[in-house]
N, C-alpha and C. Protein backbone atom coordinates (compact mmCIF):
# COMPACT_ATOMS: atom_id res chain seq x y z
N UNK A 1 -10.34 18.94 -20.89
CA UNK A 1 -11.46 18.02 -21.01
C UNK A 1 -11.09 16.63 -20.49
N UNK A 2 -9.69 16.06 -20.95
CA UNK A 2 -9.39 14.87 -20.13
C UNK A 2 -9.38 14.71 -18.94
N UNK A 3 -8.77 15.98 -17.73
CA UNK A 3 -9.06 15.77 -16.56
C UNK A 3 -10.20 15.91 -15.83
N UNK A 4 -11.18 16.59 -16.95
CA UNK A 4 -12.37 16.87 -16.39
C UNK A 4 -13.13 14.99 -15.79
N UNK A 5 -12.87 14.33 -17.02
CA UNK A 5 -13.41 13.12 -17.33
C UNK A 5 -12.23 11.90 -16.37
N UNK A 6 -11.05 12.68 -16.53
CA UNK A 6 -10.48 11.32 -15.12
C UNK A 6 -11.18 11.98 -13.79
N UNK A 7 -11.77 12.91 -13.40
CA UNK A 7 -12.22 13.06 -12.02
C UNK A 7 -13.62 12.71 -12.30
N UNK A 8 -14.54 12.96 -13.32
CA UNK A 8 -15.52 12.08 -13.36
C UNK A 8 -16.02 10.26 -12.82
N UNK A 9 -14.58 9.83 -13.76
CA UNK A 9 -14.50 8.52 -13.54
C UNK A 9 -14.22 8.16 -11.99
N UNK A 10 -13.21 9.17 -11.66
CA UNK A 10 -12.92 9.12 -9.85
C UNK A 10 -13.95 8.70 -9.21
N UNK A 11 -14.62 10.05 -9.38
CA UNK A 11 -16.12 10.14 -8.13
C UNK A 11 -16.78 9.27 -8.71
N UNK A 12 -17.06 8.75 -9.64
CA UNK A 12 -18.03 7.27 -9.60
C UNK A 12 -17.26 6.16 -9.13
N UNK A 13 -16.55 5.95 -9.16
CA UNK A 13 -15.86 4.85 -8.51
C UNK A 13 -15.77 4.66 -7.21
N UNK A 14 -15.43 6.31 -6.28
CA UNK A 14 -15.86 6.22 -4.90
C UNK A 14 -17.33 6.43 -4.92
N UNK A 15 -17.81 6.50 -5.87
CA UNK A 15 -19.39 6.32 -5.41
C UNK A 15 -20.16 4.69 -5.16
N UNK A 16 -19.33 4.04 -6.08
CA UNK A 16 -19.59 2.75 -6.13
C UNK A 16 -18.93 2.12 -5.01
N UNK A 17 -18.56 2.68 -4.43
CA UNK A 17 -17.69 2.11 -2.76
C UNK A 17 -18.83 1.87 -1.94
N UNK A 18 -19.96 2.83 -2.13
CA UNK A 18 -20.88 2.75 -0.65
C UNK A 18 -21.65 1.22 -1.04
N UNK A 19 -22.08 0.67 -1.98
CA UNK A 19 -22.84 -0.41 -2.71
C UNK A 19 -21.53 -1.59 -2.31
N UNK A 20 -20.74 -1.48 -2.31
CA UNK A 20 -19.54 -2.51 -2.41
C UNK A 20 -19.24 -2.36 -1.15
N UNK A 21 -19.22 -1.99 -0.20
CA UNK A 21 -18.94 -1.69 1.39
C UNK A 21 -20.33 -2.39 1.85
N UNK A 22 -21.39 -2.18 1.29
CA UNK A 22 -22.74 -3.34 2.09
C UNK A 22 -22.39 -4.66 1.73
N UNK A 23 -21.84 -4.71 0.24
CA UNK A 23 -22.10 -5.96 0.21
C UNK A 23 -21.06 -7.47 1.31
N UNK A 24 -19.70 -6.31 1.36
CA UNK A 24 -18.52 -6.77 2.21
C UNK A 24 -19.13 -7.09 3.76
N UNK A 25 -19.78 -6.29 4.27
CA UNK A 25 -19.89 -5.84 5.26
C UNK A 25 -21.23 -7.46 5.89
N UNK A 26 -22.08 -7.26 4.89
CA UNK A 26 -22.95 -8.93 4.78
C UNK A 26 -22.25 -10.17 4.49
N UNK A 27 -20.96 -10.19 3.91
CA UNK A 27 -20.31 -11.46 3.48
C UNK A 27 -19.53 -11.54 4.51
N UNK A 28 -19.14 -11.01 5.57
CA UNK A 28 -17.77 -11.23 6.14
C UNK A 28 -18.22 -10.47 7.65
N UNK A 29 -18.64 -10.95 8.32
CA UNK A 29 -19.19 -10.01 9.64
C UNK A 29 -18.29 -10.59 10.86
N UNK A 30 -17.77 -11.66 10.42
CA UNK A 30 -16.74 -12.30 11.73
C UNK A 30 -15.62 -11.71 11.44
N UNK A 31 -15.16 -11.27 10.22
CA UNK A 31 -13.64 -10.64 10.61
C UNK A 31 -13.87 -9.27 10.66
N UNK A 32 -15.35 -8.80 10.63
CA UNK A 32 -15.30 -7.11 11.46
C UNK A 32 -15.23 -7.31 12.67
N UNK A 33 -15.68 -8.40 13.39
CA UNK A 33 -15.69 -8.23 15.47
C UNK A 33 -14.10 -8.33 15.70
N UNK A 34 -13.60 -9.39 14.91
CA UNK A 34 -12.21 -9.95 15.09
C UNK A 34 -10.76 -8.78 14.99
N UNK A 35 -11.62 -7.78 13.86
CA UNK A 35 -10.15 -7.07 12.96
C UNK A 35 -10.62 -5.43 13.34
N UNK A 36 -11.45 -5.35 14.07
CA UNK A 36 -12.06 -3.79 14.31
C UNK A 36 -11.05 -2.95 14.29
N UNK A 37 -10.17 -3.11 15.42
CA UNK A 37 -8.80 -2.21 15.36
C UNK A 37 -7.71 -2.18 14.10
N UNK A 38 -7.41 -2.79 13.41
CA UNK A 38 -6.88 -3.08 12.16
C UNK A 38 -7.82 -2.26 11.48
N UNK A 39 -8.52 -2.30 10.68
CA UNK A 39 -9.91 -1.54 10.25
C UNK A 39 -9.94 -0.08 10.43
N UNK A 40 -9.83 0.15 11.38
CA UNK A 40 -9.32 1.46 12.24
C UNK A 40 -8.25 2.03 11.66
N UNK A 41 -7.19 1.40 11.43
CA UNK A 41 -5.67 1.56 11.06
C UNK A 41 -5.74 1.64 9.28
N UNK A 42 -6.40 1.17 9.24
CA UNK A 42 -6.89 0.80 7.38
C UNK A 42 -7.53 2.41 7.08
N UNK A 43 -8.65 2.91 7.84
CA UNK A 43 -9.35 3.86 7.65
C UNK A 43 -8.15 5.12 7.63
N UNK A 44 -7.30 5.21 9.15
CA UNK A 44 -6.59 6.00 8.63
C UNK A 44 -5.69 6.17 7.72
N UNK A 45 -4.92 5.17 7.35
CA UNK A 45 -3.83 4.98 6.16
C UNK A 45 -4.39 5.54 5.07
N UNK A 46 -5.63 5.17 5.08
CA UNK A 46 -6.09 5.52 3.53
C UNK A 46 -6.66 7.35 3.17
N UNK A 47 -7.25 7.68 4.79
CA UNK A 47 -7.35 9.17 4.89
C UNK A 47 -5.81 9.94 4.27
N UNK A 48 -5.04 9.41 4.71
CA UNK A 48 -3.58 9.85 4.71
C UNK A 48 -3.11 9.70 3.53
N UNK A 49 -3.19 8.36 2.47
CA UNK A 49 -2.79 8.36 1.36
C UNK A 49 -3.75 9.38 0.42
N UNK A 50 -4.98 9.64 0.95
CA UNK A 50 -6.10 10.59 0.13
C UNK A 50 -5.37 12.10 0.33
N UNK A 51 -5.14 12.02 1.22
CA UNK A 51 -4.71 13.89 0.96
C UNK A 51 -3.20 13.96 0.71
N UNK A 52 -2.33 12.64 1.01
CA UNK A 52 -1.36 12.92 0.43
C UNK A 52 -1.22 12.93 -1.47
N UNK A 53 -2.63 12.51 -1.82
CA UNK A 53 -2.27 12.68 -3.39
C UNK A 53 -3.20 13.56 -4.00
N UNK A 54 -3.88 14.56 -2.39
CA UNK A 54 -4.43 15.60 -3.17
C UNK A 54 -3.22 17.12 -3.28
N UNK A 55 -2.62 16.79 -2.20
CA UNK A 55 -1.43 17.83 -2.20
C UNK A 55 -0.31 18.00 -2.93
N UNK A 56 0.06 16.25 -3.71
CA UNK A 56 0.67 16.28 -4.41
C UNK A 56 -0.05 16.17 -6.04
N UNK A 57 -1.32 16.33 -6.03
CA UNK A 57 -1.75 15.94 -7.69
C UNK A 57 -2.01 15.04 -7.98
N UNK A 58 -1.60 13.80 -7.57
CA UNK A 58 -1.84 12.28 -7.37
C UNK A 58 -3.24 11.96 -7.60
N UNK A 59 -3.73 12.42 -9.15
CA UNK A 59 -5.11 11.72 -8.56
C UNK A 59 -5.53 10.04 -8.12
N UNK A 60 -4.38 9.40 -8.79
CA UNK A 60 -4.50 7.58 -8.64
C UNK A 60 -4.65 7.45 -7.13
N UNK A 61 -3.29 8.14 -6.11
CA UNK A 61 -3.57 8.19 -5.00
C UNK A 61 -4.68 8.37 -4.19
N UNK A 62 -5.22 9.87 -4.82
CA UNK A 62 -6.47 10.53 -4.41
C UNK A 62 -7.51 9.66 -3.80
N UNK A 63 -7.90 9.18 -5.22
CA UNK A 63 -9.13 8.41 -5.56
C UNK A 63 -9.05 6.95 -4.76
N UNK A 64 -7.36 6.30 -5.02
CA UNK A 64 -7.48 5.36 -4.15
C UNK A 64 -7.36 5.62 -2.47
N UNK A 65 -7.08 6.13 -2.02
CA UNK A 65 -7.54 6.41 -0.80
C UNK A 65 -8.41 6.52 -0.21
N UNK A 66 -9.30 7.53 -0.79
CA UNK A 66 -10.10 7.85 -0.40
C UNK A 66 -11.42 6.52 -0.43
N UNK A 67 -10.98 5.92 -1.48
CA UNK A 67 -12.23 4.53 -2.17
C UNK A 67 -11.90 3.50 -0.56
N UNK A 68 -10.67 3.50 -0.50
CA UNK A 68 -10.16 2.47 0.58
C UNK A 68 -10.87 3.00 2.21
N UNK A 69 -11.08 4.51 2.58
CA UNK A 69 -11.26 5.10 3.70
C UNK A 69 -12.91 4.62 3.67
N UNK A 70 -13.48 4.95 2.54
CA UNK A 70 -14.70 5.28 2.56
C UNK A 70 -15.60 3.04 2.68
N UNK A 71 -15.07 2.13 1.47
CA UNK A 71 -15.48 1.16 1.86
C UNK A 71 -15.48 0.68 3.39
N UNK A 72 -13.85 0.64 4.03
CA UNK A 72 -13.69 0.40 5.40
C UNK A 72 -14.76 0.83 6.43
N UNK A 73 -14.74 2.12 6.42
CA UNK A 73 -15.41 3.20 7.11
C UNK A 73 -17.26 2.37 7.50
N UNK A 74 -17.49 1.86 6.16
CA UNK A 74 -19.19 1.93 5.73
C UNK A 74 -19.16 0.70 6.24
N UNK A 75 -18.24 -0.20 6.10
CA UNK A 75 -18.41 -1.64 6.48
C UNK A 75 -18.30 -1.62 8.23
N UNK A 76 -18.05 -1.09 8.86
CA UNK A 76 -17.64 -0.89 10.25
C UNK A 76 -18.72 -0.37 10.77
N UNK A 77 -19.43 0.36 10.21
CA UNK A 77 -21.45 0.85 10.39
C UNK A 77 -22.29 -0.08 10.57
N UNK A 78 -21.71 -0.90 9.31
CA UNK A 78 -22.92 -2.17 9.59
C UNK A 78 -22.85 -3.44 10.56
């Protein structure tokens, strides 16, 4: 039941990424033209830290990765 409820808490937290990725993405639009490629490098690191802590169990990893891939990602859309 506890891990049921730490992966609960997970996926809302990367859910709350897409709401927090607009709001970044409206506050700060000069260091997306400036840092695009960096950004890029951010997106993958964080793909990479996401499955490296799904392979190892890692959910802290997991979740942070994936939260980090997914804000970057959404802010680079807008």
């Amino acid at each position: 039941m506890q891990e049921l409820l730490k992966i609960f808490i997970g996926i809302l937290g990367l859910i709350l990424g897409f709401p927090i990725c607009s709001y970044l993405a409206k506050k700060t639009k000069e260091e997306l033209k400036s840092g695009k490629k960096w950004f890029k490098l951010i997106i993958i690191s964080g793909l990479i830290v996401g499955i490296a802590g799904l392979i190892f169990g890692n959910d802290v990893l997991l979740f942070t990765g994936f939260f980090m891939a997914i804000v970057v990602s959404r802010s680079l859309r807008k």
